[in-house]
Protein backbone atom coordinates (compact mmCIF):
# COMPACT_ATOMS: atom_id res chain seq x y z
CA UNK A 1 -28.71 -44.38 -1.49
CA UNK A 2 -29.99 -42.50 1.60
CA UNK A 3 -26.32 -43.35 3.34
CA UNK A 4 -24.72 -41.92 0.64
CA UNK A 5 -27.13 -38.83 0.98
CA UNK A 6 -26.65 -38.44 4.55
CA UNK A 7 -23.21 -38.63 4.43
CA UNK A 8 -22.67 -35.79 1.60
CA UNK A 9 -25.15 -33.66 3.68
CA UNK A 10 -23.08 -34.52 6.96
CA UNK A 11 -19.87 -33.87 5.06
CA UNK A 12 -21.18 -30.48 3.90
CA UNK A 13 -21.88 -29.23 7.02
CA UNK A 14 -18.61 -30.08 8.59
CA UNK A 15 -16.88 -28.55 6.07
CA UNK A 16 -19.09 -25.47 6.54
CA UNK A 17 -17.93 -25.55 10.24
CA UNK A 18 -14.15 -25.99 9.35
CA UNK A 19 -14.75 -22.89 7.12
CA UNK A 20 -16.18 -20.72 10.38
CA UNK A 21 -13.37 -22.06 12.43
CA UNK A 22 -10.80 -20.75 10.04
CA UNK A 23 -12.46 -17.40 9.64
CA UNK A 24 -12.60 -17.18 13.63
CA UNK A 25 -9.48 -17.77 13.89
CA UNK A 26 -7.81 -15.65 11.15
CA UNK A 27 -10.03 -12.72 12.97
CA UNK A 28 -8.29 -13.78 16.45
CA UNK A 29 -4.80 -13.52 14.48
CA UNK A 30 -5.63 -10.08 13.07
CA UNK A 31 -6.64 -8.52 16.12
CA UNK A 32 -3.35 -9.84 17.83
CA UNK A 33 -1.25 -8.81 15.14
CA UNK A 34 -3.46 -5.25 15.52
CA UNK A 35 -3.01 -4.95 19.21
CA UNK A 36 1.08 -6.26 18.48
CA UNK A 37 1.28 -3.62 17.04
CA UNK A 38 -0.33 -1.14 19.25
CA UNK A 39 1.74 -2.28 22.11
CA UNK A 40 4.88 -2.46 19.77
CA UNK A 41 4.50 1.36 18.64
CA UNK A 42 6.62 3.44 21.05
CA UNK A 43 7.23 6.57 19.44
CA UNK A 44 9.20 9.56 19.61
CA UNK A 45 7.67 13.18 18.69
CA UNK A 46 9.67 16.03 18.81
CA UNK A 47 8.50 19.49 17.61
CA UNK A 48 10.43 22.78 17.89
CA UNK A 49 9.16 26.51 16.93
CA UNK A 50 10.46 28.14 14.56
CA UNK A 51 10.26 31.63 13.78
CA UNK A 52 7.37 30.85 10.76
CA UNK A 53 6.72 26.98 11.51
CA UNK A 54 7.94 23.84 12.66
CA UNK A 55 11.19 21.44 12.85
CA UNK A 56 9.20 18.11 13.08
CA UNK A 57 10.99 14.72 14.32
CA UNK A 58 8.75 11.76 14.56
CA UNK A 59 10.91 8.01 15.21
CA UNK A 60 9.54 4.65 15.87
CA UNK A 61 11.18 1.20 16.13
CA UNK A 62 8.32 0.05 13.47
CA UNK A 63 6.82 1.30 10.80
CA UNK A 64 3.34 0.62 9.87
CA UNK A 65 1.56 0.88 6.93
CA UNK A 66 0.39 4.42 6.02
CA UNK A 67 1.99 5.89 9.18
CA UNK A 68 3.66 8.37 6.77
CA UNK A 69 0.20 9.61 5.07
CA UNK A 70 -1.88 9.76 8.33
CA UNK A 71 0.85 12.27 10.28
CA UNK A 72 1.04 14.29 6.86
CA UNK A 73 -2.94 14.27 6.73
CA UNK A 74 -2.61 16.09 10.53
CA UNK A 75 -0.10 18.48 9.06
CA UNK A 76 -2.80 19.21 5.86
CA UNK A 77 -5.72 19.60 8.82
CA UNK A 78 -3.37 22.49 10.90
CA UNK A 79 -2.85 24.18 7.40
CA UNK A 80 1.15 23.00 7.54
CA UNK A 81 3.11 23.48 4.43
CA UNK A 82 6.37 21.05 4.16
CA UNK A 83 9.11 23.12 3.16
CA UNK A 84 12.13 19.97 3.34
CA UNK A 85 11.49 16.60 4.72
CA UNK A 86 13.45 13.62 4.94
CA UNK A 87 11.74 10.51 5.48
CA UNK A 88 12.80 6.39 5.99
CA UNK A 89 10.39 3.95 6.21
CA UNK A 90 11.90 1.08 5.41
CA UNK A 91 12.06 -1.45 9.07
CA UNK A 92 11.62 1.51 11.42
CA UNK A 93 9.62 4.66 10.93
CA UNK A 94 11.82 8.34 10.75
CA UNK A 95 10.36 11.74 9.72
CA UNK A 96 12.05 14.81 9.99
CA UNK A 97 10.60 18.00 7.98
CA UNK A 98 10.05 21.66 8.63
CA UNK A 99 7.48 23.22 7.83
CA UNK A 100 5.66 26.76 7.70
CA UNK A 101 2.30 27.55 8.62
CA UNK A 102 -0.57 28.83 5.53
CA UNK A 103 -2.04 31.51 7.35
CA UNK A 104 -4.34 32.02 3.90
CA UNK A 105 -6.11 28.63 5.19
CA UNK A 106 -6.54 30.18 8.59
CA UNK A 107 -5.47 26.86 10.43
CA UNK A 108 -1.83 27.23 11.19
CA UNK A 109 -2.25 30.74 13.18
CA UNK A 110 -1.75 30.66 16.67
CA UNK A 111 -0.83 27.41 16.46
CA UNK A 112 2.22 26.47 19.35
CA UNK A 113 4.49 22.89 19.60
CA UNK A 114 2.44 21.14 21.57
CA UNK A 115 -0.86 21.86 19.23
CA UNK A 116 1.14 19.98 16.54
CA UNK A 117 2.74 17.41 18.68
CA UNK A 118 -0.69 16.45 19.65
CA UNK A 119 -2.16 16.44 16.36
CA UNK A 120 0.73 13.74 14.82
CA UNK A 121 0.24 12.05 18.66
CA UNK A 122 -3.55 11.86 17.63
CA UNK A 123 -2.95 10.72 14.14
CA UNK A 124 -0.94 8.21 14.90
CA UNK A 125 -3.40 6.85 17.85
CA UNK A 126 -6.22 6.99 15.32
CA UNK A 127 -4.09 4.70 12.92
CA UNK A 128 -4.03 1.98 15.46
CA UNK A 129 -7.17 1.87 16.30
């Protein structure tokens, strides 16, 4: 009886340690696939004045998931409004859109290219993080 005992209670506990090895190692395979992607994220901004906003071009090779709604959360944060946009993110990531500054939010004045080039630049950083 006790050898059956001990070997239930021995069992249990190597199970329990299978179960942390697992979990260690789906963690290690997350944070590669994270920093994969980091390193695998090249991208392309291009942003040209226009005479009342923007002509916004953002490309990457890859898309990642919710790429699209973190650059259009920077373009909410400078007071942007999208006035066309075409958009494909199907294997690679491709965003062009114009769009015109809502002074009546009192974000988009003053702003210049490179203040909204840094702002999708900073969005997307904050994504991969």
């Amino acid at each position: 009886m006790l050898n059956k005992t001990s070997i239930v209670v021995d069992a249990t506990e190597y199970i329990e340690e299978l179960k942390q090895k697992v979990e260690s190692l789906n963690q290690e395979i997350g944070t590669s696939e994270m920093s994969t992607v980091q390193n695998s994220l090249p991208v392309q901004v291009t942003v040209e004045a226009l005479e009342k906003g923007f002509l916004i071009n953002v490309y990457s090779e890859k898309n990642s998931p919710n790429l699209l709604v973190s650059i259009l959360e920077a373009f909410e944060k400078l007071g942007l409004e999208v006035l066309d946009a075409r958009v494909s993110c199907t294997d690679s990531f491709q965003l062009e859109a114009m769009f015109e500054g809502d002074n009546s939010k009192g974000h988009a004045e003053g702003l210049d290219a490179q203040v909204v080039e840094q702002a999708v630049l900073q969005a997307i950083n904050n994504l991969q993080e």
